[in-house]
PDB file of N, CA and C in Angstrom:
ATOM      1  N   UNK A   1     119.670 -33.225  -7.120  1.00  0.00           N
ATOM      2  CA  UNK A   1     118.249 -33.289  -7.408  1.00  0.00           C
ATOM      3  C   UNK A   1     117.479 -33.310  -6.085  1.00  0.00           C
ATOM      4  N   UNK A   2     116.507 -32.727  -6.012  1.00  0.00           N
ATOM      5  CA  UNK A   2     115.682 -32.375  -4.729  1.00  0.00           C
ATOM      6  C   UNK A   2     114.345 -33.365  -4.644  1.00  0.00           C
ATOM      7  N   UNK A   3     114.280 -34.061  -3.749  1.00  0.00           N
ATOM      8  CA  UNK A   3     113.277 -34.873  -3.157  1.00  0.00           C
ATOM      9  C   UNK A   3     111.808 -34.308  -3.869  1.00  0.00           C
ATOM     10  N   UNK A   4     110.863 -35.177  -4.351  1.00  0.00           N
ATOM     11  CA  UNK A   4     109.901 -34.472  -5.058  1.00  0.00           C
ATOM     12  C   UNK A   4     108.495 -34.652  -3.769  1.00  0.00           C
ATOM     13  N   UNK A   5     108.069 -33.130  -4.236  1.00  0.00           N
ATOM     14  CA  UNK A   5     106.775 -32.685  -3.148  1.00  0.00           C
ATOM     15  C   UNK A   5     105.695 -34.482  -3.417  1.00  0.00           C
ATOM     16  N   UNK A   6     105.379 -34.402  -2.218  1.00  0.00           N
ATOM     17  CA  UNK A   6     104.311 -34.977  -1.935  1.00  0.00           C
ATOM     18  C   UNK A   6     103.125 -35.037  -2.699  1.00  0.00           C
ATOM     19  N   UNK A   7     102.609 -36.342  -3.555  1.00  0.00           N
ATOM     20  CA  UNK A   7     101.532 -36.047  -4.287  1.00  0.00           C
ATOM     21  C   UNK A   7     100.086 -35.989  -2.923  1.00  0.00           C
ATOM     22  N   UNK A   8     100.446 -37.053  -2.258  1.00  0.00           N
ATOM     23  CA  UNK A   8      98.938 -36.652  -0.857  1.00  0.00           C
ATOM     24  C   UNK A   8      99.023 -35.083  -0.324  1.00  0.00           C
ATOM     25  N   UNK A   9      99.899 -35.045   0.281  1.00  0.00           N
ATOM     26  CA  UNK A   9     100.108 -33.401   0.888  1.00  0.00           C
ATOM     27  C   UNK A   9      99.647 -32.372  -0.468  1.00  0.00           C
ATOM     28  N   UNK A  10      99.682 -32.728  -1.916  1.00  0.00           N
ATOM     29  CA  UNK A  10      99.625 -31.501  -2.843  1.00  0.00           C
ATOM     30  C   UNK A  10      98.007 -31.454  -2.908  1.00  0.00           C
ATOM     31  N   UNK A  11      97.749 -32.886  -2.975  1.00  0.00           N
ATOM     32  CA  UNK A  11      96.113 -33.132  -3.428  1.00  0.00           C
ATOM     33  C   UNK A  11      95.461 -32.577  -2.284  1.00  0.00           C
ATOM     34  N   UNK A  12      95.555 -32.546  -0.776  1.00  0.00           N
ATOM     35  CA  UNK A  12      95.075 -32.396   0.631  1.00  0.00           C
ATOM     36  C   UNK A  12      94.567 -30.636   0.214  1.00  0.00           C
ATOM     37  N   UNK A  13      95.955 -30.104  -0.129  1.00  0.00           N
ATOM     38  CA  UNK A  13      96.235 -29.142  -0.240  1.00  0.00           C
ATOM     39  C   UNK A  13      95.215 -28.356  -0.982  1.00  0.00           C
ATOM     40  N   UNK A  14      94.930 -28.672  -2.554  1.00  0.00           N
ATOM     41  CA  UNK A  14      94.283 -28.169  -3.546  1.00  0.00           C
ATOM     42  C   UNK A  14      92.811 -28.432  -3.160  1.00  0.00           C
ATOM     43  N   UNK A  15      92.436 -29.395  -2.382  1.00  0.00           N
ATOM     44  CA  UNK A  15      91.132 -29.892  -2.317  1.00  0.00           C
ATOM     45  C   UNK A  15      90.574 -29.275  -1.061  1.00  0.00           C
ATOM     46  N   UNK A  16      91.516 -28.590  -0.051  1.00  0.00           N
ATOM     47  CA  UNK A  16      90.993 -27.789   0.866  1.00  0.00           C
ATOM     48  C   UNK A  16      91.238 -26.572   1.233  1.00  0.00           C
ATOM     49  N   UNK A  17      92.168 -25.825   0.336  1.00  0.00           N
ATOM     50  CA  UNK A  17      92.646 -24.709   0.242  1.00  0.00           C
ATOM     51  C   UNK A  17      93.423 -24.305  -1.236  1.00  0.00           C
ATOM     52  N   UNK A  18      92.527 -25.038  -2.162  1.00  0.00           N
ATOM     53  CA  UNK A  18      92.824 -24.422  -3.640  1.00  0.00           C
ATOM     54  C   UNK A  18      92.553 -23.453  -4.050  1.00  0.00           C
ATOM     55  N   UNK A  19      91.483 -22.485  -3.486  1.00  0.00           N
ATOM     56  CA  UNK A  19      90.910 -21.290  -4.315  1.00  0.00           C
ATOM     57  C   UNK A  19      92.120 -20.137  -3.918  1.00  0.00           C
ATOM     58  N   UNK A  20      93.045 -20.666  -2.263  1.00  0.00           N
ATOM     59  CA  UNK A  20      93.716 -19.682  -2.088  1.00  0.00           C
ATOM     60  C   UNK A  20      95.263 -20.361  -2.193  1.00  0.00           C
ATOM     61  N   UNK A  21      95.651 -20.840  -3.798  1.00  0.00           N
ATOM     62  CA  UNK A  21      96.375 -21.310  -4.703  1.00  0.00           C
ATOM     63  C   UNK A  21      97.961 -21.748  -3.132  1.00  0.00           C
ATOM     64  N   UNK A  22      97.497 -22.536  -2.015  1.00  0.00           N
ATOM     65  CA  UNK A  22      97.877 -23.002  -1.431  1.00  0.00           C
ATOM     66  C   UNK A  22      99.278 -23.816  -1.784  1.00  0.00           C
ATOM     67  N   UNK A  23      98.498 -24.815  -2.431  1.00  0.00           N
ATOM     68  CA  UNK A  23      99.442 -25.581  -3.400  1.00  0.00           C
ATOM     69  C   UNK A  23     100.431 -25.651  -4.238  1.00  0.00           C
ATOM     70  N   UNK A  24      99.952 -24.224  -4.956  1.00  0.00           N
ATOM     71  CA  UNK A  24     101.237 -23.599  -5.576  1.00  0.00           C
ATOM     72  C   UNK A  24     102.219 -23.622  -4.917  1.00  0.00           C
ATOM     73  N   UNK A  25     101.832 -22.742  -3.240  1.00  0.00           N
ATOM     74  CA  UNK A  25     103.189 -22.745  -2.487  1.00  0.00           C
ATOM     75  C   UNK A  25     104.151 -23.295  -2.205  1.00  0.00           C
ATOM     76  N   UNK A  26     103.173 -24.779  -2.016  1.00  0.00           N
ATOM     77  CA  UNK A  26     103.820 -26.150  -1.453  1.00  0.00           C
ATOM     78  C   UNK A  26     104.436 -26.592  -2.851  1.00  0.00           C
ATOM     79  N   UNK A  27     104.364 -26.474  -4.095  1.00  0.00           N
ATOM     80  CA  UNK A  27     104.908 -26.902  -4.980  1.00  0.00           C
ATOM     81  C   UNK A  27     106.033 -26.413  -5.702  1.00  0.00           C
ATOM     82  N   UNK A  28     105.978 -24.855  -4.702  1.00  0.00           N
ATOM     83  CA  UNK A  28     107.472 -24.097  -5.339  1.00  0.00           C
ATOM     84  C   UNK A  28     106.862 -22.897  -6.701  1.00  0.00           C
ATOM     85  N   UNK A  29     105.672 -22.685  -6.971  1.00  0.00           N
ATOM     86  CA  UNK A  29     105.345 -21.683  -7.651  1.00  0.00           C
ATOM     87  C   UNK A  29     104.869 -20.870  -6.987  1.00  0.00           C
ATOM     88  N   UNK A  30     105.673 -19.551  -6.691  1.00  0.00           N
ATOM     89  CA  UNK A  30     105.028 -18.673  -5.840  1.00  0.00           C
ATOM     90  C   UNK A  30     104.973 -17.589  -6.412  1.00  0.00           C
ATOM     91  N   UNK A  31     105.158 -17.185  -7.416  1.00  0.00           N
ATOM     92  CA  UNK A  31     104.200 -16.130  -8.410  1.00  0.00           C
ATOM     93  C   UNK A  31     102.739 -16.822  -8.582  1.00  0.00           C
ATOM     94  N   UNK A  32     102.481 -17.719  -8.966  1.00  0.00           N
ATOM     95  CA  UNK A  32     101.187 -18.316  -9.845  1.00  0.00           C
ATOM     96  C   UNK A  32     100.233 -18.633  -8.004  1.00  0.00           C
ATOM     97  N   UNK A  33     101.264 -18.796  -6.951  1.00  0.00           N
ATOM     98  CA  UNK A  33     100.113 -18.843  -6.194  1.00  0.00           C
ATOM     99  C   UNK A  33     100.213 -17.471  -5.310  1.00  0.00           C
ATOM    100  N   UNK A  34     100.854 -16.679  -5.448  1.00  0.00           N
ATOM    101  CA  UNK A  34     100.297 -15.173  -5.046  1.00  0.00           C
ATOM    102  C   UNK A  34      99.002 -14.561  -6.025  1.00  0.00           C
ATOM    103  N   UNK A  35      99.195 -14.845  -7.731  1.00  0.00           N
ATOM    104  CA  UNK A  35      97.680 -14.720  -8.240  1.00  0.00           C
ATOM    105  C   UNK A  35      96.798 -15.348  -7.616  1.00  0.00           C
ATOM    106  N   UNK A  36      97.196 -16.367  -7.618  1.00  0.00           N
ATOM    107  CA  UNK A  36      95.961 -17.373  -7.335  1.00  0.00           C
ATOM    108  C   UNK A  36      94.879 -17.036  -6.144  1.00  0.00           C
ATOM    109  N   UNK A  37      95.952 -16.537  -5.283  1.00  0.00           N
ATOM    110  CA  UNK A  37      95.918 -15.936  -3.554  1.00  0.00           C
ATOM    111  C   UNK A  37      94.644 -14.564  -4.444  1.00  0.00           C
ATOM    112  N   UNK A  38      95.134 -13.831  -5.221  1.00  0.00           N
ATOM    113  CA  UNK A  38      94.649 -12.640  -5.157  1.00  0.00           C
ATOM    114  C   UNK A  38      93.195 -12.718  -6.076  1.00  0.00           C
ATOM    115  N   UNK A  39      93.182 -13.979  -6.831  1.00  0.00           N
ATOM    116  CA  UNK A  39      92.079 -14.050  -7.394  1.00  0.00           C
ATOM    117  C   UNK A  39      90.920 -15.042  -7.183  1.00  0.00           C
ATOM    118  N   UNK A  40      91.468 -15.419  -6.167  1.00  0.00           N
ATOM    119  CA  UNK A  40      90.463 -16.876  -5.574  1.00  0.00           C
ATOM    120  C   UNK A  40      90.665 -17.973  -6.660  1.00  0.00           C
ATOM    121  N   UNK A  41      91.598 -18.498  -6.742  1.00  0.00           N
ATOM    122  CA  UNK A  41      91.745 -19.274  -7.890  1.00  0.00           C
ATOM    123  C   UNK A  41      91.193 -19.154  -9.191  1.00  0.00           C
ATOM    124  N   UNK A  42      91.269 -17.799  -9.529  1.00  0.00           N
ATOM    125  CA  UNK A  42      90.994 -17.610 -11.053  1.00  0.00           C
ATOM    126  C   UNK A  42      89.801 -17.507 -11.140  1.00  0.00           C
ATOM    127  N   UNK A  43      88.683 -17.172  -9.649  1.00  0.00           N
ATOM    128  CA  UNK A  43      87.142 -17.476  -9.396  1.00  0.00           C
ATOM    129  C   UNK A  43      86.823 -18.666  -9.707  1.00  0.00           C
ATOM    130  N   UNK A  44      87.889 -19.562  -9.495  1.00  0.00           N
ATOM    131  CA  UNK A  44      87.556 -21.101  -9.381  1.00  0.00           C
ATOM    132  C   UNK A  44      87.740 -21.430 -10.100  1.00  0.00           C
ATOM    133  N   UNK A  45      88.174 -20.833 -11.346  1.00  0.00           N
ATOM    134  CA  UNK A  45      88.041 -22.464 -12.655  1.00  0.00           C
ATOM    135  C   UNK A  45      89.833 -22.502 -12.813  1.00  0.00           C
ATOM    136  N   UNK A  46      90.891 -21.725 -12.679  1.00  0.00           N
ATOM    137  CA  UNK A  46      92.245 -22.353 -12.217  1.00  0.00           C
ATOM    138  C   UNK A  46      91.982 -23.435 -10.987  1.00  0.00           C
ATOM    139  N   UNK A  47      91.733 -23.671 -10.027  1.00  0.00           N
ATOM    140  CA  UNK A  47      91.712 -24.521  -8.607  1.00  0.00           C
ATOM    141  C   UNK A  47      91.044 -25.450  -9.405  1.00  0.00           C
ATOM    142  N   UNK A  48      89.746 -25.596 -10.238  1.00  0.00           N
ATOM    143  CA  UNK A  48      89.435 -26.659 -10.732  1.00  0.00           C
ATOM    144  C   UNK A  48      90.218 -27.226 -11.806  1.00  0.00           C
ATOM    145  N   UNK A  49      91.147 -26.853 -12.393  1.00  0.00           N
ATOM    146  CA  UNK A  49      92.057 -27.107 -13.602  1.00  0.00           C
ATOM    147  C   UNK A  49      92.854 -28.157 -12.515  1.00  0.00           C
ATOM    148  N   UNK A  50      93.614 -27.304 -11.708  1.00  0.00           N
ATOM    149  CA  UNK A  50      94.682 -27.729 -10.600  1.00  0.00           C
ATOM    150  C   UNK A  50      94.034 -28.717 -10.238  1.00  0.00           C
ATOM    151  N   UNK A  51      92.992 -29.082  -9.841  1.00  0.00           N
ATOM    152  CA  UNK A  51      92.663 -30.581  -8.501  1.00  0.00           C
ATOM    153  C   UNK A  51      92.659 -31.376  -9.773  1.00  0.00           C
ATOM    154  N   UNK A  52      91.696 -31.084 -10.761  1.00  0.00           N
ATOM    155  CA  UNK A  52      91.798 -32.499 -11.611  1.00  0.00           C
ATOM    156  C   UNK A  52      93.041 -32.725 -12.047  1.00  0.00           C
ATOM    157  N   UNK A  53      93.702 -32.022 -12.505  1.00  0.00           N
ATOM    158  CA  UNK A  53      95.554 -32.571 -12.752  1.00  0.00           C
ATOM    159  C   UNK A  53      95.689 -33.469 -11.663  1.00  0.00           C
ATOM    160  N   UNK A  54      95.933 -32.451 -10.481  1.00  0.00           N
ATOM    161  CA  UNK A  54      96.736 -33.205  -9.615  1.00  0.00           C
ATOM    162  C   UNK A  54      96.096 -34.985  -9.014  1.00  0.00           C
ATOM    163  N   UNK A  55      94.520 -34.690  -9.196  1.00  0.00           N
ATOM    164  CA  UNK A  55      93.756 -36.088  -8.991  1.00  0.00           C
ATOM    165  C   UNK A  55      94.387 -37.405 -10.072  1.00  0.00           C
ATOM    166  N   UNK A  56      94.889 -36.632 -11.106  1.00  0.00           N
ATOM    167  CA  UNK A  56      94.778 -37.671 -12.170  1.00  0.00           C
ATOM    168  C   UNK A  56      96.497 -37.424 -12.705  1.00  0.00           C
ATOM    169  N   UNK A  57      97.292 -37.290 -11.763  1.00  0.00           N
ATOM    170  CA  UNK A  57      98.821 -37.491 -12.168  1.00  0.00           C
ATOM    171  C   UNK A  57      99.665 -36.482 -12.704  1.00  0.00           C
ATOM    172  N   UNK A  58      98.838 -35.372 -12.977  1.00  0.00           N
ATOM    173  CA  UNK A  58      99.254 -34.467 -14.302  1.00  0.00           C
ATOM    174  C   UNK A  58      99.514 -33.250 -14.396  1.00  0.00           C
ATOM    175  N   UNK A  59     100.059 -33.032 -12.868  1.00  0.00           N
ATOM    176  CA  UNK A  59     100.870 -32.169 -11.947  1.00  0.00           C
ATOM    177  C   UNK A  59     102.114 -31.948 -11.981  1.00  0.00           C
ATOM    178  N   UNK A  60     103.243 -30.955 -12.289  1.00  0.00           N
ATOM    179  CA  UNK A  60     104.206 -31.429 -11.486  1.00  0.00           C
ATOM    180  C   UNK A  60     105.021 -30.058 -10.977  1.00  0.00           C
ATOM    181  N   UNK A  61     105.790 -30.415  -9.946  1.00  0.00           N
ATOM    182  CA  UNK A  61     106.414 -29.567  -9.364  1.00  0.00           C
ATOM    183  C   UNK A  61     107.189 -28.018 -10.255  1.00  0.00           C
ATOM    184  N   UNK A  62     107.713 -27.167  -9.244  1.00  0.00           N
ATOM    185  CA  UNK A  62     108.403 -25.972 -10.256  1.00  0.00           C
ATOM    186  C   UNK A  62     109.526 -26.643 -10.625  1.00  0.00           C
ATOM    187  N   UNK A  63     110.160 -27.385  -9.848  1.00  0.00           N
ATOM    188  CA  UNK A  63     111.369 -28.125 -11.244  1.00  0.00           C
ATOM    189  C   UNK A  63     111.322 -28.790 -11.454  1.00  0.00           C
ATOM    190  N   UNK A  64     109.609 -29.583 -12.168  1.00  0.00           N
ATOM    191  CA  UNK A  64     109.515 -30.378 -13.456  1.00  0.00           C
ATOM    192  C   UNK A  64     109.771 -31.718 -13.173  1.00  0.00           C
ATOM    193  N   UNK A  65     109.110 -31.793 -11.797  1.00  0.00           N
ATOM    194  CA  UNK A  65     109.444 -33.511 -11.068  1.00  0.00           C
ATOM    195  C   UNK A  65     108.066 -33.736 -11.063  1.00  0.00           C
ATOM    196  N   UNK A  66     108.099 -34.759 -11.450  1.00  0.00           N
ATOM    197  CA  UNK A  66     106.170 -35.735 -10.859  1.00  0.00           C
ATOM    198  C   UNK A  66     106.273 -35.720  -9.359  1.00  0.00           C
ATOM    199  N   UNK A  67     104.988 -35.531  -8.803  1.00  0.00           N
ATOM    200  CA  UNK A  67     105.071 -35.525  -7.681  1.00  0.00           C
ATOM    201  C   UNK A  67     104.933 -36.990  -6.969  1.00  0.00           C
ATOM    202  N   UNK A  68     105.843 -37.003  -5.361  1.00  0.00           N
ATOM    203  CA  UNK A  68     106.504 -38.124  -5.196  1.00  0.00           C
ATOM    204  C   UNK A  68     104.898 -39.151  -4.618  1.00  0.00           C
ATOM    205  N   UNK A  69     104.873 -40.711  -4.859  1.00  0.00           N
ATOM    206  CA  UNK A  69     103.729 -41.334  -4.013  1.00  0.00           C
ATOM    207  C   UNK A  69     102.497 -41.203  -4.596  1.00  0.00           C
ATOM    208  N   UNK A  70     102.393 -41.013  -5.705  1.00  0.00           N
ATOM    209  CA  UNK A  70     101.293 -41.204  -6.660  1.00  0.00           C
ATOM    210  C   UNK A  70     100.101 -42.192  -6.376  1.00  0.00           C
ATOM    211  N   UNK A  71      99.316 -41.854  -5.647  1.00  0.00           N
ATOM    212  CA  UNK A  71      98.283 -42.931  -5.233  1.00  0.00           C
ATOM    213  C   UNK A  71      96.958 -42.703  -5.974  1.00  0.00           C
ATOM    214  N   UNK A  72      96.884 -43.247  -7.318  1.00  0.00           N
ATOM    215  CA  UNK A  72      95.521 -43.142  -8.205  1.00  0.00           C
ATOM    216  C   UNK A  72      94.566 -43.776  -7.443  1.00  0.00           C
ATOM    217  N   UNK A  73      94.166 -44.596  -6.341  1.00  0.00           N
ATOM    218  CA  UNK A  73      92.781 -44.867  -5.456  1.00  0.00           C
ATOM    219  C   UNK A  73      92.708 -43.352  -4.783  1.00  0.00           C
ATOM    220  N   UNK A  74      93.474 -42.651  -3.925  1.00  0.00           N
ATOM    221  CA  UNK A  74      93.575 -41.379  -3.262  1.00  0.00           C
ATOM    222  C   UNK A  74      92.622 -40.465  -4.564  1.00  0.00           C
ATOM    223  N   UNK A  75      93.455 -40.267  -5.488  1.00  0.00           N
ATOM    224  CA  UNK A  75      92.720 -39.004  -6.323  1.00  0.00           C
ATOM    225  C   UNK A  75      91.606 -39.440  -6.712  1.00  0.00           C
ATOM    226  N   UNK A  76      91.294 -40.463  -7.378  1.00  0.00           N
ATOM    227  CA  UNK A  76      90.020 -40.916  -7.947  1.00  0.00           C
ATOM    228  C   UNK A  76      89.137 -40.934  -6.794  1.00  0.00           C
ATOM    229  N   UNK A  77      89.484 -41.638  -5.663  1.00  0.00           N
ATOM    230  CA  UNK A  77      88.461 -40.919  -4.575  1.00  0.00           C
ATOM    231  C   UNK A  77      88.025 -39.331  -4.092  1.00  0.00           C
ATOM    232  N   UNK A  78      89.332 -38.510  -4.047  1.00  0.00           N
ATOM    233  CA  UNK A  78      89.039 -37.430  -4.000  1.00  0.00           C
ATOM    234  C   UNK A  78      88.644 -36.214  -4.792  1.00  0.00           C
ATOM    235  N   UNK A  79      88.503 -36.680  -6.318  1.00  0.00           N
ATOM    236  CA  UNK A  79      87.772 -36.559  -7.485  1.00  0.00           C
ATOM    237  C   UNK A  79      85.986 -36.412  -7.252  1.00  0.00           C
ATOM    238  N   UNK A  80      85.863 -38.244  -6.980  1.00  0.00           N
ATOM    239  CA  UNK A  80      84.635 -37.920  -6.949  1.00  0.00           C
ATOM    240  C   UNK A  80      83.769 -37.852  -5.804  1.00  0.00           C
ATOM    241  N   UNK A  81      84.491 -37.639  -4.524  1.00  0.00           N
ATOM    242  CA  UNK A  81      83.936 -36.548  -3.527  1.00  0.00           C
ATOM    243  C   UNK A  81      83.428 -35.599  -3.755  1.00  0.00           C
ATOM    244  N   UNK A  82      84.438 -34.649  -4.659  1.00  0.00           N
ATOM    245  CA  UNK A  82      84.566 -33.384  -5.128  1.00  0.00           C
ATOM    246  C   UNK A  82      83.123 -33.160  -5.959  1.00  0.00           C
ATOM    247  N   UNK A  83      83.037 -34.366  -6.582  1.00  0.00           N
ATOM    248  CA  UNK A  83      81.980 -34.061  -7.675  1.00  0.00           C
ATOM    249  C   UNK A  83      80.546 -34.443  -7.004  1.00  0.00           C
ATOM    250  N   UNK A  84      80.785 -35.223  -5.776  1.00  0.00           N
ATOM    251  CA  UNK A  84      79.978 -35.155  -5.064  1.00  0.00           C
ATOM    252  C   UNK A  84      79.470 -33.912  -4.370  1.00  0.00           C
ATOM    253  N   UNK A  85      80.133 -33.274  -4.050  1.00  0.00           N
ATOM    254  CA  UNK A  85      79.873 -32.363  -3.194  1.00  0.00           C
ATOM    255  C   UNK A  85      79.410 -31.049  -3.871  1.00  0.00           C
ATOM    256  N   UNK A  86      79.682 -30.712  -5.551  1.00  0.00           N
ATOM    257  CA  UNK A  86      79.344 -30.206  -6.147  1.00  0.00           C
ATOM    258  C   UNK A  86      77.819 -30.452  -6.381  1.00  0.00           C
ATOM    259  N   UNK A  87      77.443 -31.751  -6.861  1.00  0.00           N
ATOM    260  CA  UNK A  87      76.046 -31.767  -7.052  1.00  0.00           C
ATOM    261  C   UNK A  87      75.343 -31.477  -5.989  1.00  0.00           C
ATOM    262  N   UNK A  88      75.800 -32.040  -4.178  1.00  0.00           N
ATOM    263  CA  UNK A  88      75.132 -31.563  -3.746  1.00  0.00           C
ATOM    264  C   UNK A  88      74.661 -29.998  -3.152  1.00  0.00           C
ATOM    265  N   UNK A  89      75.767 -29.312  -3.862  1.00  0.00           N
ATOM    266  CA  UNK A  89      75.382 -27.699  -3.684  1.00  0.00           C
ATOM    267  C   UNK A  89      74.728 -27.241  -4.413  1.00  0.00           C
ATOM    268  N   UNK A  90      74.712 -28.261  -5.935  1.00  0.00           N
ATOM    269  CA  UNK A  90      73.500 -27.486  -6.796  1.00  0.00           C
ATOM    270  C   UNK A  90      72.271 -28.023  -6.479  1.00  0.00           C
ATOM    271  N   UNK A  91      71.605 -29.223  -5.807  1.00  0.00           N
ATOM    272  CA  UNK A  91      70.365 -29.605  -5.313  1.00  0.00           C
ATOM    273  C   UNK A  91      69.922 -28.476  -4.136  1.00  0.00           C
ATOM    274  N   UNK A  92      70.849 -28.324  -3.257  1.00  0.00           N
ATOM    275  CA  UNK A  92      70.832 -27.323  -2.230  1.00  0.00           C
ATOM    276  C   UNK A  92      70.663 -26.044  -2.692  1.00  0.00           C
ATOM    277  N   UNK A  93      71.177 -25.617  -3.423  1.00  0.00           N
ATOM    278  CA  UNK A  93      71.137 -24.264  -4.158  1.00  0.00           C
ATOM    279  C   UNK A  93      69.275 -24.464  -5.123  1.00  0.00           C
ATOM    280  N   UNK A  94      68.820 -25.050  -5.808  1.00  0.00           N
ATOM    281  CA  UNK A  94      67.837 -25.172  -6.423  1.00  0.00           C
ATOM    282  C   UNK A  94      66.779 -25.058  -5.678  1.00  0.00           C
ATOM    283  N   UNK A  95      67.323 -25.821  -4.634  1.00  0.00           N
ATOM    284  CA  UNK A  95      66.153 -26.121  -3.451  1.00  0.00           C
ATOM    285  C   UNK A  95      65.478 -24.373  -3.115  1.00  0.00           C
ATOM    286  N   UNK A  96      66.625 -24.479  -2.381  1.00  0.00           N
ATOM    287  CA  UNK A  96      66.344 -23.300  -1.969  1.00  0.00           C
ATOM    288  C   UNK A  96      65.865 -21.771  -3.010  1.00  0.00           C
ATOM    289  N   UNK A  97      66.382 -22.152  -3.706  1.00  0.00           N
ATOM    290  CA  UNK A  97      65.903 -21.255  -5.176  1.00  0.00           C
ATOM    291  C   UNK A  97      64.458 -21.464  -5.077  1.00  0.00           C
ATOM    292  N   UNK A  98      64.125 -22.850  -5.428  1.00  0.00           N
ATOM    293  CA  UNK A  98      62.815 -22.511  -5.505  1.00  0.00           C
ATOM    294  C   UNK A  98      61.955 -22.469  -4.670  1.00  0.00           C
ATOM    295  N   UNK A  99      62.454 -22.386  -3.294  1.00  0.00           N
ATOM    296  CA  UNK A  99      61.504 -22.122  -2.275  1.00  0.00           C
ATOM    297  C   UNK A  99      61.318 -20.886  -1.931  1.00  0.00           C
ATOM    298  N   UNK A 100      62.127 -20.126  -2.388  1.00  0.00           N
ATOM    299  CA  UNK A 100      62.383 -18.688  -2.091  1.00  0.00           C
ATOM    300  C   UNK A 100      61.026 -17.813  -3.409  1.00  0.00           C
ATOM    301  N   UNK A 101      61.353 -18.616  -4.628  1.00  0.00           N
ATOM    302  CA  UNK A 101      60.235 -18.405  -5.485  1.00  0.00           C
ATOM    303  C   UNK A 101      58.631 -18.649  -5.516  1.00  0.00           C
ATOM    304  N   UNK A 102      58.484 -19.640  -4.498  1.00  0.00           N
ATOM    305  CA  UNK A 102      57.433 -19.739  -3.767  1.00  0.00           C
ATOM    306  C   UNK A 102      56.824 -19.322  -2.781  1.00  0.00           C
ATOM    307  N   UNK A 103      57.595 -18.336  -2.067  1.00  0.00           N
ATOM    308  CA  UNK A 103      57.517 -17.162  -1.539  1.00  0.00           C
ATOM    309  C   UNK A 103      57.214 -17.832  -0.095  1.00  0.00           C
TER     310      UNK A 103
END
């Protein structure tokens, strides 16, 4: 039985190089992350499937191991970073939307 991937290294992974299905690699799926590679993570909503799994345990390797070091403070923090950082692209994005509409 083979030592199971890193749950920090998988999460690092997905949360800063998920759209280019990085993680896959590191996890031993390398069909699903050559798509991934070729589609920007599915135009994002695979990479968003992937981080919340992997934030919340529900990941696991190509041969069907949980990944090793499971630190639920780690994901739940890096969860809602994530969701942080989302809202602030849509305030930023609006912003600028409507300043652009205001000519």
């Amino acid at each position: 039985m083979q030592q199971p991937k890193s749950y920090t290294a998988t999460l690092l992974l997905s949360f800063f190089l998920g759209g280019l299905g990085i993680h896959r690699f590191y996890t031993g799926y390398i069909g699903i992350g050559i798509l991934q590679l070729l589609t920007g993570g599915g135009c994002g909503i695979w990479t968003l499937i992937d981080f919340v799994s992997i934030c919340f345990n529900n990941y696991k390797d190509a041969n069907d191991q949980d990944l090793g070091g499971y630190n639920a403070t780690l994901g739940k923090t890096f969860f809602f970073i994530w969701i942080a950082l989302i809202v602030f692209g849509i305030i930023i994005y609006a912003s600028a939307f409507s300043a652009a509409l205001r000519g």
